[in-house]
N, C-alpha and C. Protein backbone atom coordinates (compact mmCIF):
# COMPACT_ATOMS: atom_id res chain seq x y z
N UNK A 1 104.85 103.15 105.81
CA UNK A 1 103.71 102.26 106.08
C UNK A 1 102.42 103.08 106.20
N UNK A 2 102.56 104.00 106.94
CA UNK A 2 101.31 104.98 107.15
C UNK A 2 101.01 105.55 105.78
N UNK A 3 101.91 105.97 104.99
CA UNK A 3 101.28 106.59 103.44
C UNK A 3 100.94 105.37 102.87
N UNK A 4 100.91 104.13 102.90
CA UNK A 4 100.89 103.47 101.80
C UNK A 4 99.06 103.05 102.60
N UNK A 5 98.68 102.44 103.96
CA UNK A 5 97.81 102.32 104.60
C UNK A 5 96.74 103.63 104.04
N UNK A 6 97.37 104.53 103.81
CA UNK A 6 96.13 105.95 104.02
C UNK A 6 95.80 106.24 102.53
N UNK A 7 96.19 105.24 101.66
CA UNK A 7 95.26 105.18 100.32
C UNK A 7 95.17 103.79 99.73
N UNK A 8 94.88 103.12 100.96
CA UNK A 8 94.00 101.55 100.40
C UNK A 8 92.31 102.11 100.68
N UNK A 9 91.79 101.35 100.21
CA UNK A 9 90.60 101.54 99.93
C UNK A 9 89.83 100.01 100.17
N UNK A 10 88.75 99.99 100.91
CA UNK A 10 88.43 98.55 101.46
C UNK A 10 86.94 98.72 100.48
N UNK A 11 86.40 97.64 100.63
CA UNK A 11 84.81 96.89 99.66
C UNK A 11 83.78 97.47 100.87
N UNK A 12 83.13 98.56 100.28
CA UNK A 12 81.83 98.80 101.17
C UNK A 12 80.58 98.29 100.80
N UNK A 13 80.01 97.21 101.82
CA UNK A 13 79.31 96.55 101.52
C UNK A 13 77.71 97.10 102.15
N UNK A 14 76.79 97.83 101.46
CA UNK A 14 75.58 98.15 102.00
C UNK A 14 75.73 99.16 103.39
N UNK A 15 76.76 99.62 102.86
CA UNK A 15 77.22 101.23 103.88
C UNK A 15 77.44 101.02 105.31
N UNK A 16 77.35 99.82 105.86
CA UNK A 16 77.18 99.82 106.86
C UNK A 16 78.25 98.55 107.75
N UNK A 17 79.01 98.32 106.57
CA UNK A 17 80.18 97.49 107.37
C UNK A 17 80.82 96.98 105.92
N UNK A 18 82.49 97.25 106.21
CA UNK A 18 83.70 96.94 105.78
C UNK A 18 83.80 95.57 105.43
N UNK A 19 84.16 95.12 104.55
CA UNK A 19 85.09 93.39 104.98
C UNK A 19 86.42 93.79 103.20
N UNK A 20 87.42 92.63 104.00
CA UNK A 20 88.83 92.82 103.37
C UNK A 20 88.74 90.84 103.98
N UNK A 21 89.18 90.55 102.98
CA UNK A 21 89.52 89.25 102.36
C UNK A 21 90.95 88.86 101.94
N UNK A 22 91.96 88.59 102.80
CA UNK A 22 93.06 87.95 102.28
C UNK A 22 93.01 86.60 102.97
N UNK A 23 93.11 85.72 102.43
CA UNK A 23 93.02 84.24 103.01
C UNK A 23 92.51 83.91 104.30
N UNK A 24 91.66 84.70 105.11
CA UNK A 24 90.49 84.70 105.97
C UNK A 24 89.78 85.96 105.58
N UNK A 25 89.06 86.24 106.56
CA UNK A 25 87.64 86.54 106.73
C UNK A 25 87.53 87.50 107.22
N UNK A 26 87.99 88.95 106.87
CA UNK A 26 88.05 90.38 108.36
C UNK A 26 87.00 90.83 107.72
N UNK A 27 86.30 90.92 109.10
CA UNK A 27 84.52 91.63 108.72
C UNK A 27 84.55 92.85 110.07
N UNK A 28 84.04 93.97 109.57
CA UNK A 28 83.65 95.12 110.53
C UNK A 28 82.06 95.62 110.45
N UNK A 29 81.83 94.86 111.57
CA UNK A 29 80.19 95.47 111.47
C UNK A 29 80.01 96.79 112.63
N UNK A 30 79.64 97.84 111.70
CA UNK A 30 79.71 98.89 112.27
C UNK A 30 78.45 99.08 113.37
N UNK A 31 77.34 98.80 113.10
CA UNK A 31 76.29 98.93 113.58
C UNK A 31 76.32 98.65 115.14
N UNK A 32 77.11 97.38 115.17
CA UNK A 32 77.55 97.17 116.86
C UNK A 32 79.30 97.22 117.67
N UNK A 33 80.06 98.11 116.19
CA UNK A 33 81.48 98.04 116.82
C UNK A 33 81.91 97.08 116.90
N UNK A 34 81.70 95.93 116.33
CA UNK A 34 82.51 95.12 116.21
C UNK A 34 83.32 94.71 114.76
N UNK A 35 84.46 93.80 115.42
CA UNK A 35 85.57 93.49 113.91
C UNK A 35 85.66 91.79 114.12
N UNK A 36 85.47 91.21 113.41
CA UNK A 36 86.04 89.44 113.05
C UNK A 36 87.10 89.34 112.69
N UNK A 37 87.80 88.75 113.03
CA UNK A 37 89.14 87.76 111.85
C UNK A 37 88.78 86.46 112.01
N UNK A 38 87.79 86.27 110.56
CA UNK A 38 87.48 84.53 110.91
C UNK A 38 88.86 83.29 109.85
N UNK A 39 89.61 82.97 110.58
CA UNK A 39 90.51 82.00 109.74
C UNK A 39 90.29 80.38 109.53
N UNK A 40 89.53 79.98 107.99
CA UNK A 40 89.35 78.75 107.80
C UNK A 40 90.31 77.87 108.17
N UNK A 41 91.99 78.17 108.49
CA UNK A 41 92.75 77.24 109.16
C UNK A 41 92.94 77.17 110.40
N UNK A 42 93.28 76.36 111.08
CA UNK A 42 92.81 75.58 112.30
C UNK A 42 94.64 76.46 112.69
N UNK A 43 94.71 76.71 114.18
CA UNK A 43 95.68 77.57 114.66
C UNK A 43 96.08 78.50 115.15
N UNK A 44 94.74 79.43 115.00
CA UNK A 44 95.37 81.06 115.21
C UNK A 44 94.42 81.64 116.02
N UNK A 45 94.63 82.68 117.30
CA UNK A 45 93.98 83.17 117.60
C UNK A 45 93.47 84.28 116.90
N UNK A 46 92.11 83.89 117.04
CA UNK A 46 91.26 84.56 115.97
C UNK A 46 90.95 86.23 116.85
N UNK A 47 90.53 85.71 118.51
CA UNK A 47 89.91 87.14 119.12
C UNK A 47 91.22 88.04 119.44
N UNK A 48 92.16 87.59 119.85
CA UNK A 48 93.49 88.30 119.29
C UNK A 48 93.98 88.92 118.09
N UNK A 49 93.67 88.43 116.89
CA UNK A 49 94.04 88.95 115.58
C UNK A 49 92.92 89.69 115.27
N UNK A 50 91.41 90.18 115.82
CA UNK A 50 90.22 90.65 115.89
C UNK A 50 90.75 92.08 116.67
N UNK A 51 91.35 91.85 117.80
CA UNK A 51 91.72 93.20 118.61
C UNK A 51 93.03 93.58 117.83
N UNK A 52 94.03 93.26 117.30
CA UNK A 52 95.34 93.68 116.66
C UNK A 52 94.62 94.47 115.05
N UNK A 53 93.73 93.73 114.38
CA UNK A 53 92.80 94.18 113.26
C UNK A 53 91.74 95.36 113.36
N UNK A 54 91.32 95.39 114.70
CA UNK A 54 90.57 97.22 115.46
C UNK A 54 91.57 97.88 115.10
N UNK A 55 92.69 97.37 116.17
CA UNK A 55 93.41 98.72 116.19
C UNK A 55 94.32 99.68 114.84
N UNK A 56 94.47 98.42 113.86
CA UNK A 56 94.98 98.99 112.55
C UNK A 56 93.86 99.71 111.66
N UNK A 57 92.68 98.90 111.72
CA UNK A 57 91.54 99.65 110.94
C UNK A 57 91.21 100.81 111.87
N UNK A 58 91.36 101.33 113.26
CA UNK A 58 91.29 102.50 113.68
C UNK A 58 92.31 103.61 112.90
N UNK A 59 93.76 103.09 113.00
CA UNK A 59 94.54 103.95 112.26
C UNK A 59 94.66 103.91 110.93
N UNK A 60 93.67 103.65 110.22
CA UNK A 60 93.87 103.73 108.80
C UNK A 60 92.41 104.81 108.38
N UNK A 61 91.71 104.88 109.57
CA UNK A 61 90.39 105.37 109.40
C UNK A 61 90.89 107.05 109.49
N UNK A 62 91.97 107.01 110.73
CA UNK A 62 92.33 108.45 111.37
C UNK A 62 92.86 108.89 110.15
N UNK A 63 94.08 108.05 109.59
CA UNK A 63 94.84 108.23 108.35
C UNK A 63 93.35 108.68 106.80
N UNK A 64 92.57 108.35 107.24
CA UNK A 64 91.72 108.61 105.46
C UNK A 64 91.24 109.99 105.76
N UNK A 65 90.71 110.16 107.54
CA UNK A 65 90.24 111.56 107.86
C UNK A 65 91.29 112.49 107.58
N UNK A 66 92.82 112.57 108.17
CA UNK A 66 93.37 113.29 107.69
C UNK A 66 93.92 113.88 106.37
N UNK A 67 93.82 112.41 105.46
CA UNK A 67 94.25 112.69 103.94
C UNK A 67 92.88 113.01 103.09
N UNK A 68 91.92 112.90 103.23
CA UNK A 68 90.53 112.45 102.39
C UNK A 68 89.48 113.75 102.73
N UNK A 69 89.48 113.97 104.61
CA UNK A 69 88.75 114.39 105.32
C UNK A 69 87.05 113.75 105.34
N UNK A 70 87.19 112.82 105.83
CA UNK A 70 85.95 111.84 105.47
C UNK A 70 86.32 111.48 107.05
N UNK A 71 84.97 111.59 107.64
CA UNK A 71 84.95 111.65 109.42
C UNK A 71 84.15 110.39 109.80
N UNK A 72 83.92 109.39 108.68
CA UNK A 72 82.86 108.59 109.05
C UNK A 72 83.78 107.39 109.83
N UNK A 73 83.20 106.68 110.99
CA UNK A 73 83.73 105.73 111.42
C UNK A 73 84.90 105.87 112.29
N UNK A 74 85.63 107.29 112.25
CA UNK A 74 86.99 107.78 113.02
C UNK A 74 86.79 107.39 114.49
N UNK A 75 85.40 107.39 114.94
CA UNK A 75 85.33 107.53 116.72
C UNK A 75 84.59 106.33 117.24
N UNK A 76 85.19 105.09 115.97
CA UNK A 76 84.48 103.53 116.50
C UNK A 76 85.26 103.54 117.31
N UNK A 77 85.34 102.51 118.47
CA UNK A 77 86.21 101.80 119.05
C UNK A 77 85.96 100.59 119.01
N UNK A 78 86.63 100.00 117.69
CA UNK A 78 86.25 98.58 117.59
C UNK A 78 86.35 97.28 118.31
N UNK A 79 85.16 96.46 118.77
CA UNK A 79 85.88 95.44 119.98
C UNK A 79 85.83 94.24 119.32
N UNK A 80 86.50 93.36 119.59
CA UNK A 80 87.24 91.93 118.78
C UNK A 80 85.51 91.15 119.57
N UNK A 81 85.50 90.23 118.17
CA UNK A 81 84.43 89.48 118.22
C UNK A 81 85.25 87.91 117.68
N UNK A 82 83.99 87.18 117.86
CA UNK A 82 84.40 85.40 117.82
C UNK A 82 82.73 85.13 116.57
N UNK A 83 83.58 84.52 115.80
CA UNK A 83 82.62 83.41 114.93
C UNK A 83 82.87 82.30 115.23
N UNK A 84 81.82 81.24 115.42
CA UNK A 84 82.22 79.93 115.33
C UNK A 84 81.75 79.50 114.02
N UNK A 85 82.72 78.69 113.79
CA UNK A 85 82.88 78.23 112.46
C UNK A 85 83.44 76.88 111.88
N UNK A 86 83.43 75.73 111.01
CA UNK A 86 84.02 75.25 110.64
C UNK A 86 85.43 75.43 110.00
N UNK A 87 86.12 74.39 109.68
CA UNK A 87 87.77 74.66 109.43
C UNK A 87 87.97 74.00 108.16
N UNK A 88 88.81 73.81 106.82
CA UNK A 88 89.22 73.82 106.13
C UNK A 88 90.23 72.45 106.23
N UNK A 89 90.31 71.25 105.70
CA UNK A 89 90.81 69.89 105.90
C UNK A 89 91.80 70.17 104.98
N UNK A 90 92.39 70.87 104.41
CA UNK A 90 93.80 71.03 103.44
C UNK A 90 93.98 72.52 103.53
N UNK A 91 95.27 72.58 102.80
CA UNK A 91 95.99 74.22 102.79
C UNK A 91 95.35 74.85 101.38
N UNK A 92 94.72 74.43 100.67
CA UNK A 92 94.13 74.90 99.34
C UNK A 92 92.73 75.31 99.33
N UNK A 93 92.19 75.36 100.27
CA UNK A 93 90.51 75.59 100.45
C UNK A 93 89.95 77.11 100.86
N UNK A 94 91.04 77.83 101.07
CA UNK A 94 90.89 79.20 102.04
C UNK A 94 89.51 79.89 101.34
N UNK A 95 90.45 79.84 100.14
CA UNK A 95 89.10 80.83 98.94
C UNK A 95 87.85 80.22 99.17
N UNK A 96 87.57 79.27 98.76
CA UNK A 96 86.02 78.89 99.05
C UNK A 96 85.92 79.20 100.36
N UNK A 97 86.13 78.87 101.90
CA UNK A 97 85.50 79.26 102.71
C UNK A 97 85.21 80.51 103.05
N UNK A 98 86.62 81.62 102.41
CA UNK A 98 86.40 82.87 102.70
C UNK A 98 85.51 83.26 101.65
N UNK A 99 84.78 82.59 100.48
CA UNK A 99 84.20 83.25 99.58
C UNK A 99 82.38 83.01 100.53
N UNK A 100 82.15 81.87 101.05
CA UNK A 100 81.44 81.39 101.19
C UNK A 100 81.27 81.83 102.66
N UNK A 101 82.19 82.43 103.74
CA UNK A 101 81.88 83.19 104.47
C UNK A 101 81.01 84.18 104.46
N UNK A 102 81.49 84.93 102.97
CA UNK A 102 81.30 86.42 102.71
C UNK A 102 80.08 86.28 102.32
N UNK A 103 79.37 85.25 101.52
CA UNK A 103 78.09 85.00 100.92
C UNK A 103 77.15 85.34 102.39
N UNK A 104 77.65 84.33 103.04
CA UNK A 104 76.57 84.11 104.70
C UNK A 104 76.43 85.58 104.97
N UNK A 105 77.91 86.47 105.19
CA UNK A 105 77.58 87.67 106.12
C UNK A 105 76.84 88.84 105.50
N UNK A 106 76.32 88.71 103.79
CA UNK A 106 75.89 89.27 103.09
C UNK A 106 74.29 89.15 103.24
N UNK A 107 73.65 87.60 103.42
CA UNK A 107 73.17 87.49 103.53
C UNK A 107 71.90 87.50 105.00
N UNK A 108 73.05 87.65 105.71
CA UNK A 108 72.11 87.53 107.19
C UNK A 108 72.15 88.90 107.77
N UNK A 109 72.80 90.08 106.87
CA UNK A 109 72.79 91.14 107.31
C UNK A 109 71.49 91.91 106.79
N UNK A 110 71.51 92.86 108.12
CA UNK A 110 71.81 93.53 109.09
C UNK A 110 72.69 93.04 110.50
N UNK A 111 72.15 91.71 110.49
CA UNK A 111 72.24 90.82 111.74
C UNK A 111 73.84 90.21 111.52
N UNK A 112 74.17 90.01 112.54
CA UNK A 112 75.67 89.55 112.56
C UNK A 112 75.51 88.50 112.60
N UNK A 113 76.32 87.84 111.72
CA UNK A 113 76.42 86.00 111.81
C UNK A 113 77.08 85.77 113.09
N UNK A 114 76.50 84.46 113.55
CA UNK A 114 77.17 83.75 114.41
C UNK A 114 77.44 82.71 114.42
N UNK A 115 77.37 81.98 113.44
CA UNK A 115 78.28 80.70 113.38
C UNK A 115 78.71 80.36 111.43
N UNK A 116 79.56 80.03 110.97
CA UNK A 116 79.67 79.94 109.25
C UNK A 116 79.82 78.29 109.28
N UNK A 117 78.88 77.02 108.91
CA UNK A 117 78.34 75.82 109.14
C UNK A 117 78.91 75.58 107.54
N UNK A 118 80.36 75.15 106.98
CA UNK A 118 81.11 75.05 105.54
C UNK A 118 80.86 73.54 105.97
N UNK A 119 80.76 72.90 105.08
CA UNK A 119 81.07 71.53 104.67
C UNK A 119 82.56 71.57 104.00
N UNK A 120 83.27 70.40 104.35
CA UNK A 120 84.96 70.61 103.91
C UNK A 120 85.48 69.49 103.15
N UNK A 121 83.99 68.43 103.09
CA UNK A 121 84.51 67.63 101.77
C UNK A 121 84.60 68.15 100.81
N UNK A 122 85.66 66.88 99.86
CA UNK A 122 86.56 67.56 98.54
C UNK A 122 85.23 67.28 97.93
N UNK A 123 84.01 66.71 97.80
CA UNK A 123 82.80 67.15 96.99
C UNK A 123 82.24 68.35 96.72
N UNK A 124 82.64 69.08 97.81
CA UNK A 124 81.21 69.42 98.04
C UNK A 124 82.20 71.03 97.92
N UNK A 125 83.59 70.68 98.33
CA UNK A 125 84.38 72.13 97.62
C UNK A 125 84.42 72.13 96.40
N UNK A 126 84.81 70.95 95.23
CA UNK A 126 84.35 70.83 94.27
C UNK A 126 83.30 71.39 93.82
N UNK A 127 81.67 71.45 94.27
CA UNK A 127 80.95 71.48 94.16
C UNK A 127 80.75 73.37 93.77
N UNK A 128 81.19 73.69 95.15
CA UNK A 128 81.08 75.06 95.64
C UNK A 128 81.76 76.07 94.37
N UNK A 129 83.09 75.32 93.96
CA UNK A 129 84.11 75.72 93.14
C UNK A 129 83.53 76.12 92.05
N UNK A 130 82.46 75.04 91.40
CA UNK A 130 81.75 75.14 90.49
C UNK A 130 80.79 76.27 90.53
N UNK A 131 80.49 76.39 91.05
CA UNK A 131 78.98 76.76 91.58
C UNK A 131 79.54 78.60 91.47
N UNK A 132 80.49 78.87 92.14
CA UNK A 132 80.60 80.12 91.62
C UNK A 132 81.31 80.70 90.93
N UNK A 133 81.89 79.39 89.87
CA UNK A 133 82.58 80.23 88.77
C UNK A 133 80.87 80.46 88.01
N UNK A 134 80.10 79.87 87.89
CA UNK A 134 79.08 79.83 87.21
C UNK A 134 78.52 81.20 87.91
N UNK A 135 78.38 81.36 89.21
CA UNK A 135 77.79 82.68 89.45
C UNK A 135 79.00 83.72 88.91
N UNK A 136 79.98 83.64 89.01
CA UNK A 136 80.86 84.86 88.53
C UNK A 136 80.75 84.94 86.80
N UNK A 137 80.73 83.93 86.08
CA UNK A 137 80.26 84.37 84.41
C UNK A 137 79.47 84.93 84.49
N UNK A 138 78.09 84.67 84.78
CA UNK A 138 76.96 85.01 84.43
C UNK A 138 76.62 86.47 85.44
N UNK A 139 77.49 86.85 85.98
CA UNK A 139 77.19 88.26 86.26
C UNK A 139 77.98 89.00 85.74
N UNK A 140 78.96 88.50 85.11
CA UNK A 140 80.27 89.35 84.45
C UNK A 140 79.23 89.70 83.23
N UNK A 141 80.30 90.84 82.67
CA UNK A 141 79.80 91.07 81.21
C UNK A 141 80.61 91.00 80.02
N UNK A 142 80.87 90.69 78.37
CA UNK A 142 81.94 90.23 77.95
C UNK A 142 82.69 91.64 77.74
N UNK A 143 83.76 91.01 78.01
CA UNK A 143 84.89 91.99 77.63
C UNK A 143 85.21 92.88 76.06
N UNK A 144 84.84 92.20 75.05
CA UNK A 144 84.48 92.47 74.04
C UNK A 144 83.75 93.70 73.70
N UNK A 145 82.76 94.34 74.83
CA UNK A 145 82.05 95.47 74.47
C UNK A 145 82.58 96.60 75.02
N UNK A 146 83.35 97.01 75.82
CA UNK A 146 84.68 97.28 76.29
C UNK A 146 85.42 97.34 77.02
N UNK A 147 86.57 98.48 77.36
CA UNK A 147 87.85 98.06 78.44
C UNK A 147 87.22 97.86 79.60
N UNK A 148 88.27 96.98 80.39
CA UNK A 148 87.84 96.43 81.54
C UNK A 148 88.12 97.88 82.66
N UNK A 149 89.03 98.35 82.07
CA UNK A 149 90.00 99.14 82.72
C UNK A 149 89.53 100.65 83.01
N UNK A 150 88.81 101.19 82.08
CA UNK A 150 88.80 102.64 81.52
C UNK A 150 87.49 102.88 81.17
N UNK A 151 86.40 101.78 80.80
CA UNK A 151 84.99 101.54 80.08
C UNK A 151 84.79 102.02 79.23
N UNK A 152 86.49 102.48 77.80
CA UNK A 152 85.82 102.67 76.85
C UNK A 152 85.68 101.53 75.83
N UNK A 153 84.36 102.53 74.92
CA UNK A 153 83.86 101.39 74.14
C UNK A 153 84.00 101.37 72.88
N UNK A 154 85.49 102.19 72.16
CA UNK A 154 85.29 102.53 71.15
C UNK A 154 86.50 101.24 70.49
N UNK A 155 86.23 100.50 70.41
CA UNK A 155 87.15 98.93 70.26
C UNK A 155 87.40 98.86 68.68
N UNK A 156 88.05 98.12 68.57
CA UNK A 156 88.59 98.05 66.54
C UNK A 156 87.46 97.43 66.18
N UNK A 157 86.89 97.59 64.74
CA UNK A 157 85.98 97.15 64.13
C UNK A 157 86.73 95.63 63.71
N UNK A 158 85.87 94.53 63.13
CA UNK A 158 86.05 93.14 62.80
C UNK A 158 86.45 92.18 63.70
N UNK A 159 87.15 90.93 63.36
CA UNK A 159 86.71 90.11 64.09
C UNK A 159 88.71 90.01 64.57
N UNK A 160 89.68 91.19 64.50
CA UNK A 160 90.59 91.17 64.95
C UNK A 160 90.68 91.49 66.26
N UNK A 161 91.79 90.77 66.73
CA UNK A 161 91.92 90.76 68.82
C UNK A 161 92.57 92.18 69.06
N UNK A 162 92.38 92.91 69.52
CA UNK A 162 92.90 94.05 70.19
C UNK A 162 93.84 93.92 71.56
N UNK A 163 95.29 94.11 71.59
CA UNK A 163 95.89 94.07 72.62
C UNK A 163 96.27 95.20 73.29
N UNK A 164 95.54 96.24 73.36
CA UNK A 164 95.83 97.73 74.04
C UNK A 164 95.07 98.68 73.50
N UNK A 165 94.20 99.58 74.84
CA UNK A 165 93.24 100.28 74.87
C UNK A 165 93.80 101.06 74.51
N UNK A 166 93.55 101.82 73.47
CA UNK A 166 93.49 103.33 72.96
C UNK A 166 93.84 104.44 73.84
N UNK A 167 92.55 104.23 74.67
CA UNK A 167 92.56 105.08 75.68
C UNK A 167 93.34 105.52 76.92
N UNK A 168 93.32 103.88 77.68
CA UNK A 168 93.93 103.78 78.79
C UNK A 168 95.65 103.21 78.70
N UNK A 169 95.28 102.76 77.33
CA UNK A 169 96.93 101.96 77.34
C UNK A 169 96.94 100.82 77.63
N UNK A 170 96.20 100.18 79.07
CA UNK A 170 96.62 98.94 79.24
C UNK A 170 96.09 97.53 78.31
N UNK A 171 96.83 96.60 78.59
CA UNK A 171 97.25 95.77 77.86
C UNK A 171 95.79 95.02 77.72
N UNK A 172 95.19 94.16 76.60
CA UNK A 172 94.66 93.52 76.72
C UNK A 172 94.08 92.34 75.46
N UNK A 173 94.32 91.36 75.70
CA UNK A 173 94.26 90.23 75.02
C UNK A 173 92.98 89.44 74.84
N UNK A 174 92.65 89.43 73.85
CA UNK A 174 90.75 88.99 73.84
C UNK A 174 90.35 87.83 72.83
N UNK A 175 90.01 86.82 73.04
CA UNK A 175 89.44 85.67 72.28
C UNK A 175 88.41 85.91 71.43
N UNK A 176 88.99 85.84 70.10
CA UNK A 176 87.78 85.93 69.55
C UNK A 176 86.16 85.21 69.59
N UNK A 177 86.45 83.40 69.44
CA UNK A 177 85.89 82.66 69.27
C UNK A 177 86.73 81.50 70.65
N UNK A 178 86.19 81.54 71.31
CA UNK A 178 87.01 80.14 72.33
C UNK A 178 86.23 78.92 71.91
N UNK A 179 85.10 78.71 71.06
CA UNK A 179 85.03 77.35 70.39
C UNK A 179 85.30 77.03 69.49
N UNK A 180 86.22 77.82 68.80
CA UNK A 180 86.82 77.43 67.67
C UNK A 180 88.06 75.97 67.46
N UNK A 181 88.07 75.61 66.69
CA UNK A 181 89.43 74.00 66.68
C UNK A 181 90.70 74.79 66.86
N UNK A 182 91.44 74.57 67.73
CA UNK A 182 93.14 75.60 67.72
C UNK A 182 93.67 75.14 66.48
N UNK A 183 94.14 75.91 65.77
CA UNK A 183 95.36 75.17 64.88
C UNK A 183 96.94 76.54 65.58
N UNK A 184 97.21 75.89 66.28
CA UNK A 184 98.32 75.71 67.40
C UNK A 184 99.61 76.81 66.48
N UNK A 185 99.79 76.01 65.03
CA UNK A 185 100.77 77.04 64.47
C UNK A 185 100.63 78.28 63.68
N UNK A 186 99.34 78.55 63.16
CA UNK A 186 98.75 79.98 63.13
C UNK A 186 98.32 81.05 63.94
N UNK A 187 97.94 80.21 65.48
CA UNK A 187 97.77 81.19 66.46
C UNK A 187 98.73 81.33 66.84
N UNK A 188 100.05 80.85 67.04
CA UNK A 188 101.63 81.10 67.24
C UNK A 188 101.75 82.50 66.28
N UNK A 189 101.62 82.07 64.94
CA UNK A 189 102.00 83.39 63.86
C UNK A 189 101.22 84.57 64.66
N UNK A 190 100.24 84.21 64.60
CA UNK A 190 99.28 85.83 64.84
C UNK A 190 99.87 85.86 66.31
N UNK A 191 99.88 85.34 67.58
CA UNK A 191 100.14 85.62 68.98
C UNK A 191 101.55 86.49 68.69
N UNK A 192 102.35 85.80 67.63
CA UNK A 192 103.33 86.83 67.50
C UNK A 192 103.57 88.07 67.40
N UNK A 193 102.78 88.34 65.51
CA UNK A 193 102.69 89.48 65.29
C UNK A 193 101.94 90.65 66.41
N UNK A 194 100.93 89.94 67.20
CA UNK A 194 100.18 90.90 68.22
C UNK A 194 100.96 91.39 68.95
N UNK A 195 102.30 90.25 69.56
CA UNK A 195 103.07 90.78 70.80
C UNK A 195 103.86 91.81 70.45
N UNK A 196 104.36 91.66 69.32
CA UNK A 196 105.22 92.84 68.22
C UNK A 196 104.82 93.87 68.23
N UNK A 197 103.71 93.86 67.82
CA UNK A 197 103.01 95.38 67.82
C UNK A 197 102.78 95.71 69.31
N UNK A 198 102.75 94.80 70.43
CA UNK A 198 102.56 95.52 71.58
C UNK A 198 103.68 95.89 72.31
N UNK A 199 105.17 95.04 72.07
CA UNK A 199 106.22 95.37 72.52
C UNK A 199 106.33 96.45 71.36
N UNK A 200 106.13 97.17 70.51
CA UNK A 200 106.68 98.14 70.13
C UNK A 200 106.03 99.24 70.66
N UNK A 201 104.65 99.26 70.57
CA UNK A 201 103.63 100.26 71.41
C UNK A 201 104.53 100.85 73.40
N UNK A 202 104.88 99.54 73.60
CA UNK A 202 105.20 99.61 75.28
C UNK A 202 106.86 100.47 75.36
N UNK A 203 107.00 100.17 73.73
CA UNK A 203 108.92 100.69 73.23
C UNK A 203 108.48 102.52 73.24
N UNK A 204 107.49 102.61 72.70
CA UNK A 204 107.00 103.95 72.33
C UNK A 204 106.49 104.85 73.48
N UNK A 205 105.86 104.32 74.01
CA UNK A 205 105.36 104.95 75.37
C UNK A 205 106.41 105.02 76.55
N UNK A 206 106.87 103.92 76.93
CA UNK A 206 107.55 103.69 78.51
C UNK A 206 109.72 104.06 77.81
N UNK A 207 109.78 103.76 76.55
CA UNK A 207 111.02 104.25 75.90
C UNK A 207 112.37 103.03 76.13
């Protein structure tokens, strides 16, 4: 457990505080020692899972100093904090609130949020749903110019799909045209021949 802890790697957000996102909300604002566990479902002690969440992000910090030697943050003593917050009216909503958490604490920083005010109608998650797949396209860039994986850019010439980087190896499957009309039993033929050549590539390499 300790080797596997002492090479995760958490999202540093503006150098000055941590957050890790699995179906709530763990935020570490360094500036005042404190840690959140904010959970959009209704149930759990949150300032309890805030002090149990110090004490693991303490030992994962000791764990990076000893493997990494990186001293930053080793001599927090993190103390469990409380958000008030709205709650989540179904078991399918986590992502939006924890996405929409993360927006707020991005935004009001330096300053620590103190309350996350979600609306939990199915509109208005709808709404939200929308709203940042549209922000996530339009900051993405197309895949087409190159690997997602490796950033190289030296891709097959024409308008054929490439299923494996040169470089890196890994796998990857690319649309040429997504407004094109499917005709369902030629992209069968070609999805074939592609997988062929990639199960033979994966025959060649891995044996």
């Amino acid at each position: 457990m300790k080797s596997f802890l002492s090479r995760l790697c958490f999202l540093c957000v503006l150098w000055d505080h941590y957050v890790l996102s699995v179906y709530c909300w763990r935020y570490l604002h360094a500036l005042s020692s404190h840690i959140f566990v904010v959970d959009p479902l209704q149930g759990t002690n949150e300032v309890e899972d805030s002090r149990k969440a110090g004490h693991r992000f303490g030992q994962y910090f000791k764990m990076r100093r000893n493997r990494l030697g990186k001293e930053d943050w080793v001599n927090i003593k993190w103390k469990p904090g409380k958000i008030t917050h709205t709650f989540q009216e179904d078991v399918t909503s986590c992502g939006v609130f924890v996405m929409q958490m993360a927006k707020m604490t991005v935004m009001e920083f330096p300053k620590m949020s103190q309350s996350f005010q979600i609306d939990s109608s199915k509109e208005s998650l709808k709404n939200q749903r929308r709203l940042m797949a549209e922000e996530i396209l339009m900051a993405s860039v197309s895949k087409d110019e190159f690997c997602s994986f490796c950033g190289n850019k030296n891709l097959p010439a024409g308008d054929d799909v490439w299923i494996q980087c040169g470089n890196c190896t890994r796998c990857h499957i690319f649309v040429v045209d997504p407004l094109q009309v499917p005709n369902e039993v030629e992209d069968s033929r070609k999805a074939g021949h592609r997988f062929e050549q990639y199960f033979k590539m994966h025959r060649k390499r891995l044996g």
